[in-house]
N, C-alpha and C. Protein backbone atom coordinates (compact mmCIF):
# COMPACT_ATOMS: atom_id res chain seq x y z
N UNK A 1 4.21 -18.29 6.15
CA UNK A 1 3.56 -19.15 7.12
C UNK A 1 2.93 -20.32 6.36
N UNK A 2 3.34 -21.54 6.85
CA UNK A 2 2.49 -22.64 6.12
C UNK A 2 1.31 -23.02 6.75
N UNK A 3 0.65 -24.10 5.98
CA UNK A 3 -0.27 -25.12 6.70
C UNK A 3 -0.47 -25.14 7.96
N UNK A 4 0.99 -25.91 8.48
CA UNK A 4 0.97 -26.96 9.37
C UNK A 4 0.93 -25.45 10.58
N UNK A 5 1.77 -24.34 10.60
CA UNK A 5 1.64 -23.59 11.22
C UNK A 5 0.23 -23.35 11.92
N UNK A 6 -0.80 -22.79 10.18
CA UNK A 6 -1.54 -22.05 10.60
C UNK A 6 -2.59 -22.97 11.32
N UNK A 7 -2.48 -24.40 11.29
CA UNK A 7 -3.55 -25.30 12.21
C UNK A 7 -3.03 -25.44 12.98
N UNK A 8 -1.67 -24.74 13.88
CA UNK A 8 -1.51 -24.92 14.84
C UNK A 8 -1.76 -23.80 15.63
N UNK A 9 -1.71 -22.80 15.18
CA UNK A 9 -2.16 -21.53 15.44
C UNK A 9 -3.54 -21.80 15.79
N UNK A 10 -4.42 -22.21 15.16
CA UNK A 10 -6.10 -22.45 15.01
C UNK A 10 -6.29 -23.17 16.79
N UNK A 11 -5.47 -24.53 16.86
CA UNK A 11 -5.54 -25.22 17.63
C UNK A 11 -5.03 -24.50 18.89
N UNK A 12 -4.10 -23.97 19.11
CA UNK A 12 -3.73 -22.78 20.35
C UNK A 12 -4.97 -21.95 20.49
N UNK A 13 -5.20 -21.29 19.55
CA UNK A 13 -6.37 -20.53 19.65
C UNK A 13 -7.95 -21.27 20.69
N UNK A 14 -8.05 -22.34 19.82
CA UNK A 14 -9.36 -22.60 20.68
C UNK A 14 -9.29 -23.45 21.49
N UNK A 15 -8.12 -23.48 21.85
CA UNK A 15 -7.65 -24.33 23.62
C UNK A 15 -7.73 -22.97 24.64
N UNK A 16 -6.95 -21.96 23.95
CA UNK A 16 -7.08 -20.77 25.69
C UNK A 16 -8.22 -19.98 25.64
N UNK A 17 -9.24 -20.23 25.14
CA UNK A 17 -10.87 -19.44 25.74
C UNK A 17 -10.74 -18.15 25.24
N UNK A 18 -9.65 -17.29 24.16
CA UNK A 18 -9.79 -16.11 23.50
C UNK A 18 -10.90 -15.95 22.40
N UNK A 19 -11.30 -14.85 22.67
CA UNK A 19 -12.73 -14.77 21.74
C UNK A 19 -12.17 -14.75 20.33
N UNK A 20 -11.23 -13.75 19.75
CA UNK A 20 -10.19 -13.24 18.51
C UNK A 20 -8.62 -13.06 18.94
N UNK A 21 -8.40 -13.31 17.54
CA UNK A 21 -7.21 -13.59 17.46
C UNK A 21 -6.65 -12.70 15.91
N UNK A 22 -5.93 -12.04 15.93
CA UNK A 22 -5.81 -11.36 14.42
C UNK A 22 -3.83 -11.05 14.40
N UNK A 23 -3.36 -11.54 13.65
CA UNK A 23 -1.90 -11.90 13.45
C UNK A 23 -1.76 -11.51 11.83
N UNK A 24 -0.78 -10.28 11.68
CA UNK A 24 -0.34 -9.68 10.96
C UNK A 24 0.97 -9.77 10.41
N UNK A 25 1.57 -10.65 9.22
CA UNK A 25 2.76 -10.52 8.91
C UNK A 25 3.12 -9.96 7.68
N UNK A 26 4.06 -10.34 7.01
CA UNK A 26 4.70 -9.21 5.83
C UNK A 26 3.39 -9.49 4.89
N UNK A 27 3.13 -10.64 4.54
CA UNK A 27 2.39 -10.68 3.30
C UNK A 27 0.99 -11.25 3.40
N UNK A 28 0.78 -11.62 5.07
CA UNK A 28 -0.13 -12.71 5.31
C UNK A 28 -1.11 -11.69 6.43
N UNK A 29 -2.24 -11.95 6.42
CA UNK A 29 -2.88 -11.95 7.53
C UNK A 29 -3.94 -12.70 7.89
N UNK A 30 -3.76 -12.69 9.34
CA UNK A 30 -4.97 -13.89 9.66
C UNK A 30 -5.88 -13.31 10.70
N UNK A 31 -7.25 -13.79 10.48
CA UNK A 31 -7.88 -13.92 11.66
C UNK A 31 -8.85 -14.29 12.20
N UNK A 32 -8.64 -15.25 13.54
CA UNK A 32 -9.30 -16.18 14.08
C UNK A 32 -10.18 -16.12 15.05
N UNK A 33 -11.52 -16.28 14.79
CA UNK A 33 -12.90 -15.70 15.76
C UNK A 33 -13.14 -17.27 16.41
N UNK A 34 -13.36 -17.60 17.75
CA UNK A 34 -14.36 -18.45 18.07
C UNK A 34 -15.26 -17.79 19.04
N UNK A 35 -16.75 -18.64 18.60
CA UNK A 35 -17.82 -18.67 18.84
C UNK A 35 -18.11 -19.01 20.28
N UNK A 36 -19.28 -19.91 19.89
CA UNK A 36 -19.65 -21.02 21.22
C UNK A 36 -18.57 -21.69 21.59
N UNK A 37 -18.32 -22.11 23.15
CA UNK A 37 -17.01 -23.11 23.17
C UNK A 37 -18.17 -24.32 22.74
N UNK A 38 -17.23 -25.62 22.23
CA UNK A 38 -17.74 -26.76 21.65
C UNK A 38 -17.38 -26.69 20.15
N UNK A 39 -17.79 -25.07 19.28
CA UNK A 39 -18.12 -25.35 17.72
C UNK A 39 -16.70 -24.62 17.28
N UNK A 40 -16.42 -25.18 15.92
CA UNK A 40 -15.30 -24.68 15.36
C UNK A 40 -14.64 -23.18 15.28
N UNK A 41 -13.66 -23.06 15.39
CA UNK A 41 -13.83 -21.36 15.15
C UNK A 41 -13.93 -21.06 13.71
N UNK A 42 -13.95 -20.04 13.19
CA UNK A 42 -14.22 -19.02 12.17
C UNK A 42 -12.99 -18.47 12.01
N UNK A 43 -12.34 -18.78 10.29
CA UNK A 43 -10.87 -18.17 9.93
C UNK A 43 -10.86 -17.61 8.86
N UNK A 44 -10.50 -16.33 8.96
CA UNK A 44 -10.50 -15.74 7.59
C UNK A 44 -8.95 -15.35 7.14
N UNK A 45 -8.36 -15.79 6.53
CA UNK A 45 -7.03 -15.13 6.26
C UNK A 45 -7.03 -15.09 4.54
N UNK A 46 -6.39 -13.54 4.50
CA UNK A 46 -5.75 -12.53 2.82
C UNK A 46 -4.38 -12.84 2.49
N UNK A 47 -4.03 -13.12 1.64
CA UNK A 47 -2.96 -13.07 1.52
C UNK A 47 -2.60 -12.29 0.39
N UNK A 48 -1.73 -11.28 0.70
CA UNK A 48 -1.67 -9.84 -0.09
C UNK A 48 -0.24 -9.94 -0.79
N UNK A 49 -0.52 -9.40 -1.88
CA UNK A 49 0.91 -9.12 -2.71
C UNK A 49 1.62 -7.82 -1.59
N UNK A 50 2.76 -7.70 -2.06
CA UNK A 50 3.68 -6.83 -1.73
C UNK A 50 3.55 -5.64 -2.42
N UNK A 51 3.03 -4.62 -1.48
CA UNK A 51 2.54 -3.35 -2.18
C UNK A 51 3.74 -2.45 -2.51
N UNK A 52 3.50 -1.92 -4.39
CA UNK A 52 4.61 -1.48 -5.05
C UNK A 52 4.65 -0.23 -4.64
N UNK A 53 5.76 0.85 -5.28
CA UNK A 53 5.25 2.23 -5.05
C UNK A 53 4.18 2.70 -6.52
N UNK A 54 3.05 3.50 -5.86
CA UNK A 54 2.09 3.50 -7.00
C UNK A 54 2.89 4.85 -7.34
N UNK A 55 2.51 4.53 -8.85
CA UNK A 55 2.79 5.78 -9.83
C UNK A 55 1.32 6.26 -10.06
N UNK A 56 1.67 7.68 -10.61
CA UNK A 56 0.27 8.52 -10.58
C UNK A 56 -1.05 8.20 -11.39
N UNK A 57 -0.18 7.38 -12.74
CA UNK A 57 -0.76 6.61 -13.42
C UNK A 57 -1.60 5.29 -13.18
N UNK A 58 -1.23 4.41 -12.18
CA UNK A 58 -1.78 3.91 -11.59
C UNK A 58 -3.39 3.88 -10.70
N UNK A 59 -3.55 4.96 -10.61
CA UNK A 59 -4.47 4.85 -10.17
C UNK A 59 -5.68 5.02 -10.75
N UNK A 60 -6.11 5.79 -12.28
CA UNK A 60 -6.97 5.38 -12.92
C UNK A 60 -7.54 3.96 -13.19
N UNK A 61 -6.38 3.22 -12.55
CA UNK A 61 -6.93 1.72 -13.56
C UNK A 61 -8.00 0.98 -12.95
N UNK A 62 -8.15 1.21 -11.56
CA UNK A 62 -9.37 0.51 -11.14
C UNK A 62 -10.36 0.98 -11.32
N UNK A 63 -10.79 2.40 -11.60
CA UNK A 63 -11.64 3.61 -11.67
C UNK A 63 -12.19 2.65 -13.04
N UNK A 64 -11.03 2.29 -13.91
CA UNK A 64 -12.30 1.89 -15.44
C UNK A 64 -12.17 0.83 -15.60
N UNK A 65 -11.99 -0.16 -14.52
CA UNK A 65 -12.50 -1.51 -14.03
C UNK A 65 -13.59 -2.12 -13.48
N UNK A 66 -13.68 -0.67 -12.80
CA UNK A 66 -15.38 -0.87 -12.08
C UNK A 66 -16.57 -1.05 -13.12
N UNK A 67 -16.68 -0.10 -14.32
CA UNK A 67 -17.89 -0.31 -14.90
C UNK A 67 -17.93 -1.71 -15.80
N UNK A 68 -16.58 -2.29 -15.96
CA UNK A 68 -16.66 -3.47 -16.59
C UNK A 68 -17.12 -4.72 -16.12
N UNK A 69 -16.94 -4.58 -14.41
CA UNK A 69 -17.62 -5.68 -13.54
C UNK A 69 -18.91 -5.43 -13.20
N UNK A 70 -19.61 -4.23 -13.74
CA UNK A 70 -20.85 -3.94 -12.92
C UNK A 70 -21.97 -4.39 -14.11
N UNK A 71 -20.80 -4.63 -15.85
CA UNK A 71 -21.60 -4.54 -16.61
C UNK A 71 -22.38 -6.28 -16.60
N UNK A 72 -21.67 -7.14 -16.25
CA UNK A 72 -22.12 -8.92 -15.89
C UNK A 72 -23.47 -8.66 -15.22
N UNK A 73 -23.46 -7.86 -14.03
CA UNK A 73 -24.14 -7.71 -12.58
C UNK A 73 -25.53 -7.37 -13.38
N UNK A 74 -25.43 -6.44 -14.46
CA UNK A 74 -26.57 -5.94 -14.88
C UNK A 74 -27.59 -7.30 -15.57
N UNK A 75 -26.73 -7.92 -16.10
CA UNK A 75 -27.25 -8.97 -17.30
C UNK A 75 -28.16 -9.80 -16.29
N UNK A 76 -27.34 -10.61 -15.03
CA UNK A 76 -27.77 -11.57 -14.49
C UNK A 76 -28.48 -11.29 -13.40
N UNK A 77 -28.82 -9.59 -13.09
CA UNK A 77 -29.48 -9.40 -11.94
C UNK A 77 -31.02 -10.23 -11.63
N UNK A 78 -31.35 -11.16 -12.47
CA UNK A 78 -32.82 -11.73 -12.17
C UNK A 78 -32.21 -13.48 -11.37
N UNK A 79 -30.66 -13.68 -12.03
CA UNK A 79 -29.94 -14.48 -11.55
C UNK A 79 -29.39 -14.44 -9.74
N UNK A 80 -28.99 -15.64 -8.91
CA UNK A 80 -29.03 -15.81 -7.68
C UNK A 80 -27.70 -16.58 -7.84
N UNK A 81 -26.65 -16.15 -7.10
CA UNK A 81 -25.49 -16.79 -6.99
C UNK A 81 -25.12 -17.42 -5.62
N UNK A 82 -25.28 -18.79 -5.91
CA UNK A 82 -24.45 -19.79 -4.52
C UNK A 82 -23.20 -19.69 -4.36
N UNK A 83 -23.10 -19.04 -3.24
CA UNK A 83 -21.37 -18.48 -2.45
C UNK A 83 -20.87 -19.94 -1.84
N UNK A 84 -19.45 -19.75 -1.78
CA UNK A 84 -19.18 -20.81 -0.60
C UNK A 84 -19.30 -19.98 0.50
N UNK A 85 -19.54 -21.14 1.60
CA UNK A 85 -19.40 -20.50 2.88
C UNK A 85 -18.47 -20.50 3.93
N UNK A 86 -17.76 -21.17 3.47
CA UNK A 86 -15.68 -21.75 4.04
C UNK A 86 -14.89 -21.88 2.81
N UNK A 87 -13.71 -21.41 3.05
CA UNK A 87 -12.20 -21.86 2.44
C UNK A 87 -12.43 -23.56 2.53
N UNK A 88 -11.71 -24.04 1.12
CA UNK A 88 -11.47 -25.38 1.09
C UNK A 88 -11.44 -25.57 -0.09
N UNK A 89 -11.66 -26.35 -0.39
CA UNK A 89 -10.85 -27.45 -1.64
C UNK A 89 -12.67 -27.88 -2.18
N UNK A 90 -12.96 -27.33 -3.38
CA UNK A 90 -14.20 -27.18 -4.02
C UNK A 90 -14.41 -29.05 -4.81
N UNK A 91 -15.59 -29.54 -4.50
CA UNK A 91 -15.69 -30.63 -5.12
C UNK A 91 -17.07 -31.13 -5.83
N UNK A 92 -17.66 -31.54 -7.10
CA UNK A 92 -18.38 -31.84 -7.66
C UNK A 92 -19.25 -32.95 -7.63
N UNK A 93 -19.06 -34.04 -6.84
CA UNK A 93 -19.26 -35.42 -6.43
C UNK A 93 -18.98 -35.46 -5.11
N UNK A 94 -19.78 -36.28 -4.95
CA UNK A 94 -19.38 -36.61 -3.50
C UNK A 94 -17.93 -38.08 -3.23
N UNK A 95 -17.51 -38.48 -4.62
CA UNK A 95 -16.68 -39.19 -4.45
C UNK A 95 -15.88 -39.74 -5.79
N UNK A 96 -15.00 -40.19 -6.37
CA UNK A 96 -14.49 -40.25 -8.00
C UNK A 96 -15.48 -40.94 -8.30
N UNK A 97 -15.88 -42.16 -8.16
CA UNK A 97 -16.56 -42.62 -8.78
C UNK A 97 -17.65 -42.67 -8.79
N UNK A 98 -18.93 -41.55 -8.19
CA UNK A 98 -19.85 -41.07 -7.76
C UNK A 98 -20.33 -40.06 -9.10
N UNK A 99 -21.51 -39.71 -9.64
CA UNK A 99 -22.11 -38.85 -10.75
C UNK A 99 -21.93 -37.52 -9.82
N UNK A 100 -21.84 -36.25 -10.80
CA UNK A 100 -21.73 -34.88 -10.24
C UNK A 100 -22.78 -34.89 -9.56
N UNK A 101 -22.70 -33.31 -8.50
CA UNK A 101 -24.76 -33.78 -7.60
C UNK A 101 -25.19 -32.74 -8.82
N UNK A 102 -24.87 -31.59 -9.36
CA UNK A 102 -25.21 -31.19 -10.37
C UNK A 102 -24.74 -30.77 -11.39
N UNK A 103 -25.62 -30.49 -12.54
CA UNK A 103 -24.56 -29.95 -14.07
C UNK A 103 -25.67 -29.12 -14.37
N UNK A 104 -24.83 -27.88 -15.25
CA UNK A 104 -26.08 -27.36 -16.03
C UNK A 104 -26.71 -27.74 -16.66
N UNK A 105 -28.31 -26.61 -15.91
CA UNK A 105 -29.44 -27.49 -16.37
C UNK A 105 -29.87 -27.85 -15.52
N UNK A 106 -29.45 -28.44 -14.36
CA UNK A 106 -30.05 -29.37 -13.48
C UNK A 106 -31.23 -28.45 -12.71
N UNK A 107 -32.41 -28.95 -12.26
CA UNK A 107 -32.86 -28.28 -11.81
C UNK A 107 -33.03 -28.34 -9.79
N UNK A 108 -32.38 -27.86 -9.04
CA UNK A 108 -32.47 -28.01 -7.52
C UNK A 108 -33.31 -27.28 -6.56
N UNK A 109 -33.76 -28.27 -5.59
CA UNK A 109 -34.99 -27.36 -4.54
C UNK A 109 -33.77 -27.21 -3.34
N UNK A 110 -34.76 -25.96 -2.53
CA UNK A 110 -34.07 -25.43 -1.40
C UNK A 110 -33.62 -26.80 -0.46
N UNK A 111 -31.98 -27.24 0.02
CA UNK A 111 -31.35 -28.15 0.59
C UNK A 111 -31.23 -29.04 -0.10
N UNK A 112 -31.65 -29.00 -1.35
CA UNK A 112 -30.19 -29.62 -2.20
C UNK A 112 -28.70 -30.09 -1.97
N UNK A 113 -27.99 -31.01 -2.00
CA UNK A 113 -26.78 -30.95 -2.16
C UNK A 113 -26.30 -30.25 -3.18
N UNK A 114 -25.10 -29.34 -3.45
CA UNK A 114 -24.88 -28.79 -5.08
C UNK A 114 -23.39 -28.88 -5.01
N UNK A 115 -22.43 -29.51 -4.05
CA UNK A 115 -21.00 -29.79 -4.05
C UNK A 115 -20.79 -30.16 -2.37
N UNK A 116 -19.60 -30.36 -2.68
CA UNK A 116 -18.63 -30.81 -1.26
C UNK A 116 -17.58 -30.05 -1.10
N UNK A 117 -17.53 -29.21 0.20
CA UNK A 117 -16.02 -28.46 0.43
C UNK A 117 -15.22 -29.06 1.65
N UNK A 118 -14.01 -29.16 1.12
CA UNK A 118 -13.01 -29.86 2.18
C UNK A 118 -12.61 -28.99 2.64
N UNK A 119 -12.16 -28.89 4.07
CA UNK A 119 -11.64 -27.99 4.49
C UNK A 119 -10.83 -28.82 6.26
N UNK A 120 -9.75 -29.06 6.30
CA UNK A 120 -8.63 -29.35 6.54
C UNK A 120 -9.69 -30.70 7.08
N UNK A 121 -9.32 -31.65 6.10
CA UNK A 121 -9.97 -32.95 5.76
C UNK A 121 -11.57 -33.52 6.30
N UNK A 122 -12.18 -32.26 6.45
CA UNK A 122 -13.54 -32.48 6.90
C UNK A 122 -14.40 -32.31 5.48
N UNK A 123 -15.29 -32.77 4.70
CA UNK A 123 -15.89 -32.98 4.30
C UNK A 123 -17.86 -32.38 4.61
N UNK A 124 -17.53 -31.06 3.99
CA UNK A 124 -18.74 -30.50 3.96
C UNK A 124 -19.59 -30.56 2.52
N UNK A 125 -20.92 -31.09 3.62
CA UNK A 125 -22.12 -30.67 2.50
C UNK A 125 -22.36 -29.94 2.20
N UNK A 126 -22.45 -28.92 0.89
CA UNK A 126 -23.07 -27.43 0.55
C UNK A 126 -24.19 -27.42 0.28
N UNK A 127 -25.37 -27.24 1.03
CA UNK A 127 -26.69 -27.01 0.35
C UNK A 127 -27.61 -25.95 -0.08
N UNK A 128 -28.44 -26.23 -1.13
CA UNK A 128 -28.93 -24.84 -1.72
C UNK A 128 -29.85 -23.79 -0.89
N UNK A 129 -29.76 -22.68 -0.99
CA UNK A 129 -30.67 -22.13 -0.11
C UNK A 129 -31.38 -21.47 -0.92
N UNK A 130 -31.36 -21.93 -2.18
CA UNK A 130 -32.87 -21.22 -3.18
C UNK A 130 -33.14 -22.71 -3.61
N UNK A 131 -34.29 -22.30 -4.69
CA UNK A 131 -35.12 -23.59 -5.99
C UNK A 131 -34.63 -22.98 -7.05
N UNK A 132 -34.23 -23.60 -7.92
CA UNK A 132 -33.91 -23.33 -9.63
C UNK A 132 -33.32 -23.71 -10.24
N UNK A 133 -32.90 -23.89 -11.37
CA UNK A 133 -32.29 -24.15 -12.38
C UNK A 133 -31.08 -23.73 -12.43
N UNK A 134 -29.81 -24.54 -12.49
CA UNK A 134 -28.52 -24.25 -12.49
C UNK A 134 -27.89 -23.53 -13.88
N UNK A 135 -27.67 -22.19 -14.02
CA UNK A 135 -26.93 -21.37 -15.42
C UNK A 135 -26.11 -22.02 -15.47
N UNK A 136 -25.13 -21.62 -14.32
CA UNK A 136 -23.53 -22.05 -14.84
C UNK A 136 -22.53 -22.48 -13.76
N UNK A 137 -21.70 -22.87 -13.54
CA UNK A 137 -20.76 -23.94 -12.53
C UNK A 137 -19.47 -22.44 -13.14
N UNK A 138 -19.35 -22.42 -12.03
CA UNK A 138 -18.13 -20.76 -11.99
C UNK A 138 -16.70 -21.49 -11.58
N UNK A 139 -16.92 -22.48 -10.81
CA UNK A 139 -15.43 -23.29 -9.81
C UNK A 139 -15.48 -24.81 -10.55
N UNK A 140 -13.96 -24.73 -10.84
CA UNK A 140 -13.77 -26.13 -11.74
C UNK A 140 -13.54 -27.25 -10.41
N UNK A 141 -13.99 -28.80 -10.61
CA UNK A 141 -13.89 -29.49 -9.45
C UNK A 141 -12.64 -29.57 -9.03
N UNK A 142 -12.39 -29.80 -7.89
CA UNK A 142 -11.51 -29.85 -7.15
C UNK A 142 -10.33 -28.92 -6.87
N UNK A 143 -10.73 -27.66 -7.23
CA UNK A 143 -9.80 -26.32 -7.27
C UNK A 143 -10.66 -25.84 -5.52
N UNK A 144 -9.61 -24.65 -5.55
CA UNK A 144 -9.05 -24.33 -4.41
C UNK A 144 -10.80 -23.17 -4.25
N UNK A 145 -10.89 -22.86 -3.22
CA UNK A 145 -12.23 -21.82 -3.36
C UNK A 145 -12.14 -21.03 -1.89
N UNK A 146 -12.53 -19.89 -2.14
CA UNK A 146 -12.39 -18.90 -0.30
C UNK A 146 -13.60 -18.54 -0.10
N UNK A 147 -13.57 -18.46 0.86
CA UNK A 147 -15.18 -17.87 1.88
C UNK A 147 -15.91 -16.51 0.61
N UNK A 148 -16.79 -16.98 0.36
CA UNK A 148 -18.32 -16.00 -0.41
C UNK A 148 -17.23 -15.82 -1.46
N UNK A 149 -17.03 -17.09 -2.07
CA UNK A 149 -16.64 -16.93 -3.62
C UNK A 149 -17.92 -17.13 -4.43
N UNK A 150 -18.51 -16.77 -5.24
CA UNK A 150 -19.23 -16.68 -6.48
C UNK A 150 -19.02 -18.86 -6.91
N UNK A 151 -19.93 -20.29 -6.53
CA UNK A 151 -19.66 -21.42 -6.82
C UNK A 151 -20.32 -21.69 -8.03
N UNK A 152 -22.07 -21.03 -7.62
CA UNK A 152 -23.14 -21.28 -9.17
C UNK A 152 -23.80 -20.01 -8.91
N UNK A 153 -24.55 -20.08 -10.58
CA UNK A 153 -25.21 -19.04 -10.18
C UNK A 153 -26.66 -19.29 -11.18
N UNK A 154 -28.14 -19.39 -10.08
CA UNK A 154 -28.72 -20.29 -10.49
C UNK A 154 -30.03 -19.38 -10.64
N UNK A 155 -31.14 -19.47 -11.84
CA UNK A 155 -31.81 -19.00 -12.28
C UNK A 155 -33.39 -19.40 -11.35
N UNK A 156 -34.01 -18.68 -10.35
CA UNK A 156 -34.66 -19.43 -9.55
C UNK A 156 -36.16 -19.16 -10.51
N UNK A 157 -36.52 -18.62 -11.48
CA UNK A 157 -37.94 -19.29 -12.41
C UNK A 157 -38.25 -20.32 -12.66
């Protein structure tokens, strides 16, 4: 399923007054919530590899994956991470020839600007919902980013 499909899908959707919408294919799934009539709907779509046959062996491997991701979690637990809050196209400036809104180091209060996400050519403001000091920039500009990805993750002392 491409693009052009799935905004047309979006657009069917919030023309006939259906609350959800959830469409299941080989590798794709989608699904489409609207809200209030007037405001955009809400889209979440996975797109899944093609599940192999697991061998028996297989299945230890996530088991000693887990303590390796939990071991980060421990370090930075005094740390606060800014999620995106939509799929889109992650941006650092508000324009090329515009200064980043931040770099590490920087220090930002609650409603901050801290990037721009595009999302099928709309142009969103991301603003902070803590105060602090920026650790580290996790998403390189202008790469691709999905709903409650990990963007910064910012030290609020």
């Amino acid at each position: 399923m491409d693009l052009k499909e799935i905004q047309n899908l979006i657009k069917f959707v919030s023309n006939s007054g259906v609350a959800e919408v959830k469409l299941e294919m080989d590798d794709v799934k989608i699904t489409i919530k609207t809200t209030v009539e007037g405001t955009s709907p809400e889209i979440t779509y996975l797109q899944q590899a093609p599940i192999a046959q697991a061998a028996p062996q297989a299945a230890p491997a996530p088991v000693a994956a887990a303590p390796v991701a939990a071991a980060p979690a421990t370090e930075n637990s005094n740390y606060i991470t800014v999620k995106s809050p939509m799929i889109g196209t992650f941006y650092r400036k508000p324009s090329p020839e515009k200064p980043m809104f931040v770099e590490v180091g920087s220090t930002i209060s609650k409603g901050d600007t801290v990037c721009v996400i595009e999302a099928m050519k709309l142009f969103n403001e991301i603003e902070s919902e803590v105060s602090g000091k920026i650790v580290k920039i996790l998403v390189d500009d202008m790469s691709p980013v999905e709903f409650d990805q990990p963007l910064f993750i910012v030290d609020p002392s």
